[in-house]
Each structure stands twice: as structure tokens, then as C-alpha cells.
PDB file of N, CA and C in Angstrom:
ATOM      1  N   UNK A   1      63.899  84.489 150.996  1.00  0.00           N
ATOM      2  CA  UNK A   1      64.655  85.563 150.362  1.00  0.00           C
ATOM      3  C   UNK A   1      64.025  86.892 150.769  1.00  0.00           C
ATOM      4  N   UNK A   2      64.606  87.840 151.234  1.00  0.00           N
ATOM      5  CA  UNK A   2      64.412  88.754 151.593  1.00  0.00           C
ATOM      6  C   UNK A   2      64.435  90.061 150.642  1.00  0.00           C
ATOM      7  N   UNK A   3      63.425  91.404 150.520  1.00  0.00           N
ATOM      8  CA  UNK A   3      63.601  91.742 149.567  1.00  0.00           C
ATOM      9  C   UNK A   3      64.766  92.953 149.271  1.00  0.00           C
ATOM     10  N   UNK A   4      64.941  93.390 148.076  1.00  0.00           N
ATOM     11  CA  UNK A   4      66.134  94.066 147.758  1.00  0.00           C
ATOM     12  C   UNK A   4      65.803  95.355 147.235  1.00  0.00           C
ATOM     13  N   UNK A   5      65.791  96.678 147.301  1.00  0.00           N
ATOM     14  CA  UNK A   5      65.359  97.651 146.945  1.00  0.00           C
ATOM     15  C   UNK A   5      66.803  98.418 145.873  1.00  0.00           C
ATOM     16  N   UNK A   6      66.296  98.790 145.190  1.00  0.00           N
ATOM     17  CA  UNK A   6      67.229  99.537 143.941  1.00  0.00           C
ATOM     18  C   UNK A   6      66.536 100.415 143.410  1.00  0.00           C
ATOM     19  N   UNK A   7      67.323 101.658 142.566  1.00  0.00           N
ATOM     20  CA  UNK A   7      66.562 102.579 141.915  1.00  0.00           C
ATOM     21  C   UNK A   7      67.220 102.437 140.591  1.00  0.00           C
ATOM     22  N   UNK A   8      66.829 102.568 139.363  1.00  0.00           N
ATOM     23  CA  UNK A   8      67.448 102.334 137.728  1.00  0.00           C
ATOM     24  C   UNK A   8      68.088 103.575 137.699  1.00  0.00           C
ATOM     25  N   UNK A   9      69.721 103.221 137.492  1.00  0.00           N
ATOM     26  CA  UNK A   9      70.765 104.500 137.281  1.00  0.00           C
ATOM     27  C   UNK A   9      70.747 105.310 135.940  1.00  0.00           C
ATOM     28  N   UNK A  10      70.302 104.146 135.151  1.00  0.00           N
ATOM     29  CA  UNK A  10      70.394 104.473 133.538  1.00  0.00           C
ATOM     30  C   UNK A  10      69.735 103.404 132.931  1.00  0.00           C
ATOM     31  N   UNK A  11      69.449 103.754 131.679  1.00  0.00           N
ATOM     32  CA  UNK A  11      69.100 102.918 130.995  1.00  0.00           C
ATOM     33  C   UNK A  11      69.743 102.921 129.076  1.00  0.00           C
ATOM     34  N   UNK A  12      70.323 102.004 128.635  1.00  0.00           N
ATOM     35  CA  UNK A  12      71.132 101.745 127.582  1.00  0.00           C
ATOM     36  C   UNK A  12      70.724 100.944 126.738  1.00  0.00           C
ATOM     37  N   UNK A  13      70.019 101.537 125.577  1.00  0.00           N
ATOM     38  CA  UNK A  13      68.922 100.220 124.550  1.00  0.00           C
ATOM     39  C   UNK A  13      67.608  99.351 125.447  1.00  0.00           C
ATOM     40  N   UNK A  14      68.471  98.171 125.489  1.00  0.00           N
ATOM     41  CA  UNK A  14      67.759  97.082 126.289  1.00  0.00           C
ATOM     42  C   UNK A  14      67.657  96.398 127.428  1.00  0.00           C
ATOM     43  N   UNK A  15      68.793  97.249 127.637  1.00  0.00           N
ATOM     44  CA  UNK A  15      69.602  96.843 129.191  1.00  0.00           C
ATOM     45  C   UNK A  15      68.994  98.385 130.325  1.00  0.00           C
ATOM     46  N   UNK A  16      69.178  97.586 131.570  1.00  0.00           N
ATOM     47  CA  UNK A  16      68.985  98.896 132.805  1.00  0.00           C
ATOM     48  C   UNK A  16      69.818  98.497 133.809  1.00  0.00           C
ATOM     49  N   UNK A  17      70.886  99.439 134.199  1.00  0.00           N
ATOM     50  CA  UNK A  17      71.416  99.333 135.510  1.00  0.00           C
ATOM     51  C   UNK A  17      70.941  99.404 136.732  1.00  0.00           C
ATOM     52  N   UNK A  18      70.982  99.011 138.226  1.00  0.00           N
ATOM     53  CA  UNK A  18      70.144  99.441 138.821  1.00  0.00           C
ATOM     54  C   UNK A  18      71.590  99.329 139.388  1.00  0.00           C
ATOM     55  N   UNK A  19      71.041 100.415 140.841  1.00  0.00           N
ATOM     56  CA  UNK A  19      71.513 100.288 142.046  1.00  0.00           C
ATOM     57  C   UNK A  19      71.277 100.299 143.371  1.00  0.00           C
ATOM     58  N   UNK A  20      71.604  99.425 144.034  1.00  0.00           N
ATOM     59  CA  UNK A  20      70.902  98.469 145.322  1.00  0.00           C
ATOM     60  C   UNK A  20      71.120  99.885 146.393  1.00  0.00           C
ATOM     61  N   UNK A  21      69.896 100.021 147.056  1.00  0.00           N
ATOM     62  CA  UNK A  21      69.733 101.597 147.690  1.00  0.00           C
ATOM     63  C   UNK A  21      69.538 101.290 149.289  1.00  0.00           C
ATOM     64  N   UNK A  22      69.227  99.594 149.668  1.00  0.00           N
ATOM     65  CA  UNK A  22      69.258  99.391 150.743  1.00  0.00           C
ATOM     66  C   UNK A  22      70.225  98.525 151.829  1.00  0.00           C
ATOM     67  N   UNK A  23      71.105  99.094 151.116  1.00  0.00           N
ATOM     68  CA  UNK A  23      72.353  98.740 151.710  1.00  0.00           C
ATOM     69  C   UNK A  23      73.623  99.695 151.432  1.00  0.00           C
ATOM     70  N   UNK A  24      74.936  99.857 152.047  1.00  0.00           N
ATOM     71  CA  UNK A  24      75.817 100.632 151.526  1.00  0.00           C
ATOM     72  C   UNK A  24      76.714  99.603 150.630  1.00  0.00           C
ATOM     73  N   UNK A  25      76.288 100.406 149.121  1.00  0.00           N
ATOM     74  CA  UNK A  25      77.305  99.464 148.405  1.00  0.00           C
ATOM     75  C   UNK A  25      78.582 100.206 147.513  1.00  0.00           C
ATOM     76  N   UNK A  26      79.333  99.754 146.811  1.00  0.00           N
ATOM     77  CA  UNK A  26      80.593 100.449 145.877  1.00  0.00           C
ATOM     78  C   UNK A  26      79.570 101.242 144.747  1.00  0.00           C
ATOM     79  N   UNK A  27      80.757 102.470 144.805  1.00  0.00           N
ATOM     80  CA  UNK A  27      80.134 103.194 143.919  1.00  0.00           C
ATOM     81  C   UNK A  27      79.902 102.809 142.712  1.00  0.00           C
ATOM     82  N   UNK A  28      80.790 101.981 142.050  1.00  0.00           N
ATOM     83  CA  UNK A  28      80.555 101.224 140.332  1.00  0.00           C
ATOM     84  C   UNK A  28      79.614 100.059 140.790  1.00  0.00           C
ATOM     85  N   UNK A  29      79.185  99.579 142.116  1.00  0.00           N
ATOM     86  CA  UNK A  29      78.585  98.455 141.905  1.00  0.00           C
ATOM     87  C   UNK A  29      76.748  98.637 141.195  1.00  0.00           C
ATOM     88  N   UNK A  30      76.537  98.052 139.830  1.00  0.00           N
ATOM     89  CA  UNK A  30      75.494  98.241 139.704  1.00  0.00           C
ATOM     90  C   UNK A  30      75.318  96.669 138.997  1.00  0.00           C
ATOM     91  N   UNK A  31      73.971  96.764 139.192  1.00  0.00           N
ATOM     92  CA  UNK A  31      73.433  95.667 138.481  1.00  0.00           C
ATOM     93  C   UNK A  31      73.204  95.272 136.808  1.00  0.00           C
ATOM     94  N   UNK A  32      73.173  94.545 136.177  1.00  0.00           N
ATOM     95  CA  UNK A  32      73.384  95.025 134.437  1.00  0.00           C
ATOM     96  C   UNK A  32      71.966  94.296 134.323  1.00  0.00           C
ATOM     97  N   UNK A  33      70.801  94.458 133.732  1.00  0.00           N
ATOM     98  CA  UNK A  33      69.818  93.340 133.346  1.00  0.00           C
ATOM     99  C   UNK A  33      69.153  94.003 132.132  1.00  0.00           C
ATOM    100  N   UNK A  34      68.378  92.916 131.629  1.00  0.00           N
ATOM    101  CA  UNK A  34      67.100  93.242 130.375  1.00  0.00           C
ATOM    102  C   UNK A  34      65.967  94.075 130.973  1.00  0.00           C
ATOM    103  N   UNK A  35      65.871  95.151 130.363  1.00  0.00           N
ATOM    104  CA  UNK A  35      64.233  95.922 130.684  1.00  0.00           C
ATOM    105  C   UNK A  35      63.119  95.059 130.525  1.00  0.00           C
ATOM    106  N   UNK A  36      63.337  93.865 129.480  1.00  0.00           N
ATOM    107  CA  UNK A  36      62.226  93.015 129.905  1.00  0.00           C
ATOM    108  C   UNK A  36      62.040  92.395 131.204  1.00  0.00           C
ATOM    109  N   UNK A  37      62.334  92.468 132.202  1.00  0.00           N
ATOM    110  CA  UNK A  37      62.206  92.041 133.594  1.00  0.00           C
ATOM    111  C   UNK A  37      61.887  92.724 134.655  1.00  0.00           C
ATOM    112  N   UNK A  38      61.682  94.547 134.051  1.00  0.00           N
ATOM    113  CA  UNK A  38      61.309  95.430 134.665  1.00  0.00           C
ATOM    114  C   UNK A  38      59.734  95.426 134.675  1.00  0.00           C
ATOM    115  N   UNK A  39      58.738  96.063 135.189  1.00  0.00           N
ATOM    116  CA  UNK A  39      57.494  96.488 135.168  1.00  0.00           C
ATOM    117  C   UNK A  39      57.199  97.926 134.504  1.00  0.00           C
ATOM    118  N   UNK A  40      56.345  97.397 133.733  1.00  0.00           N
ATOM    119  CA  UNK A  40      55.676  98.425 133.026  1.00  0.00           C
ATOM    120  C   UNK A  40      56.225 100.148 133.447  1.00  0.00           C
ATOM    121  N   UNK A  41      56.280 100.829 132.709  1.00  0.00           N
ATOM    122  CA  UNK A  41      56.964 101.853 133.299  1.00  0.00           C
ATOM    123  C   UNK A  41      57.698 102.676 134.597  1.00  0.00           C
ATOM    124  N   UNK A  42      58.954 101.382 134.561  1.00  0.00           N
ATOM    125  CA  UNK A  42      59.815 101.981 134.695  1.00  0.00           C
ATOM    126  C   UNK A  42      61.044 102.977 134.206  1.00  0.00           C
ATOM    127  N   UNK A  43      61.592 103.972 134.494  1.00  0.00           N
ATOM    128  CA  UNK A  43      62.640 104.424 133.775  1.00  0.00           C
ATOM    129  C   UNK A  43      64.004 104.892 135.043  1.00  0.00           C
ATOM    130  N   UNK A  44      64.444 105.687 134.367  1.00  0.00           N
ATOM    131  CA  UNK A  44      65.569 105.912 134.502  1.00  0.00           C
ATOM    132  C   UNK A  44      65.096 106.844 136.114  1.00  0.00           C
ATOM    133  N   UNK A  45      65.851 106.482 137.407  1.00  0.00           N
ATOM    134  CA  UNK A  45      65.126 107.349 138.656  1.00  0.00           C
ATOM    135  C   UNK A  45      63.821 106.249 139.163  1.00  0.00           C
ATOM    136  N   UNK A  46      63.520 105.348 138.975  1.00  0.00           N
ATOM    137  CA  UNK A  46      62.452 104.661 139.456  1.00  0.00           C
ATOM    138  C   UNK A  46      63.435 103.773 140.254  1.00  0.00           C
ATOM    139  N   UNK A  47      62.129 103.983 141.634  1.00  0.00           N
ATOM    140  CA  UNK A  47      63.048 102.770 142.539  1.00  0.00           C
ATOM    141  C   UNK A  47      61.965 101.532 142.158  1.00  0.00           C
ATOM    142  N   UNK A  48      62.645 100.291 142.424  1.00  0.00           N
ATOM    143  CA  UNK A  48      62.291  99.253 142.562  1.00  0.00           C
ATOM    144  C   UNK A  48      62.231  98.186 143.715  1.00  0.00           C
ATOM    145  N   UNK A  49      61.536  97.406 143.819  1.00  0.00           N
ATOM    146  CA  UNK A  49      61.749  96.370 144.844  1.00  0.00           C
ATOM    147  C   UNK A  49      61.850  95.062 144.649  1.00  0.00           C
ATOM    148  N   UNK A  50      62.727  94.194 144.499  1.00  0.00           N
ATOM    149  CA  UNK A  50      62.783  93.319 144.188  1.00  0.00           C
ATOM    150  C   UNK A  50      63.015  91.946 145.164  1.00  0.00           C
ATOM    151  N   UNK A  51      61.804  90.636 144.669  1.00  0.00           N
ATOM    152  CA  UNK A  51      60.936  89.860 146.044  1.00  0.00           C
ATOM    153  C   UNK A  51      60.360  88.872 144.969  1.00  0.00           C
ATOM    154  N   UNK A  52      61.358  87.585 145.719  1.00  0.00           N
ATOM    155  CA  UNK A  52      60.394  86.562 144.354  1.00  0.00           C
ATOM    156  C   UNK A  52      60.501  86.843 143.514  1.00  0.00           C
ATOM    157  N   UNK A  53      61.851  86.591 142.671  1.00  0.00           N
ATOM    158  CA  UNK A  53      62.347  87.024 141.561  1.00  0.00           C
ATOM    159  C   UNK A  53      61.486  87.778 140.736  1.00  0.00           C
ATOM    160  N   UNK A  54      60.913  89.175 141.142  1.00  0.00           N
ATOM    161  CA  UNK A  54      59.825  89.530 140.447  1.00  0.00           C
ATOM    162  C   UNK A  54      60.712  91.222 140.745  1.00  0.00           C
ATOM    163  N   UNK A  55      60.407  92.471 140.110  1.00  0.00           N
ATOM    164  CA  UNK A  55      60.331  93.332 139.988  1.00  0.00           C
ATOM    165  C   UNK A  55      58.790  94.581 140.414  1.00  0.00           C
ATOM    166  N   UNK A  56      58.765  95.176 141.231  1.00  0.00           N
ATOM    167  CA  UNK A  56      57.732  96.076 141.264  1.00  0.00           C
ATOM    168  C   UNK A  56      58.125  97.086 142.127  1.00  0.00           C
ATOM    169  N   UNK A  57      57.297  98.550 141.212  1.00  0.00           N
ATOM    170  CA  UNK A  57      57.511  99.851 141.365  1.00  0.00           C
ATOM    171  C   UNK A  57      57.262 100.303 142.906  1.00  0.00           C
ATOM    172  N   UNK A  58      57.777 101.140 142.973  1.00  0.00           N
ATOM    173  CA  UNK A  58      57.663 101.995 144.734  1.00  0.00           C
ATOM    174  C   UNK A  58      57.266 103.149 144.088  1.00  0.00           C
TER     175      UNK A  58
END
């Protein structure tokens, strides 16, 4: 699996959208998940990389 880079569009309670930044994707396409699956401070503008179903900051 190859990895996937996204930055968090927003964030809503418990949930964080992300959107996939290394590729060209649809403008509504975002991801919906639990902030529990994020790393320690992330927020809203943080890119991510995601590798081995794991989450970590850039």
C-alpha cells in the first residue's frame, strides 16, 4: 500500500474531514473519520500522511 497524503479541511465535534492533496480529486470529495485516529495534535490545516493504516503529521 502506498502512502496517501491529505490535509484536515475541518473539523466537527468528533469527526475530521480530510482531503487527499496527492492526487487531483472532486471538490466535495472528502474523507469523513474519528479524530481518534488522528495523531496527537492535529487540527484543522494539518497535512497528514497516511501508510499502514496509521496517521502521521508532515
Amino acid at each position: 500500500m502506498e502512502p496517501k497524503l491529505y490535509v484536515v479541511s475541518r473539523i466537527d465535534g468528533d469527526y475530521a474531514y480530510l482531503k487527499r492533496i496527492d492526487t487531483a480529486s472532486e471538490p466535495d470529495d472528502e474523507l469523513f473519520i474519528a479524530r481518534a485516529l488522528l495523531p496527537e495534535g492535529a487540527d484543522e490545516g494539518s497535512r497528514l500522511r497516511y501508510e499502514m493504516l496509521e496517521y502521521t503529521l508532515l
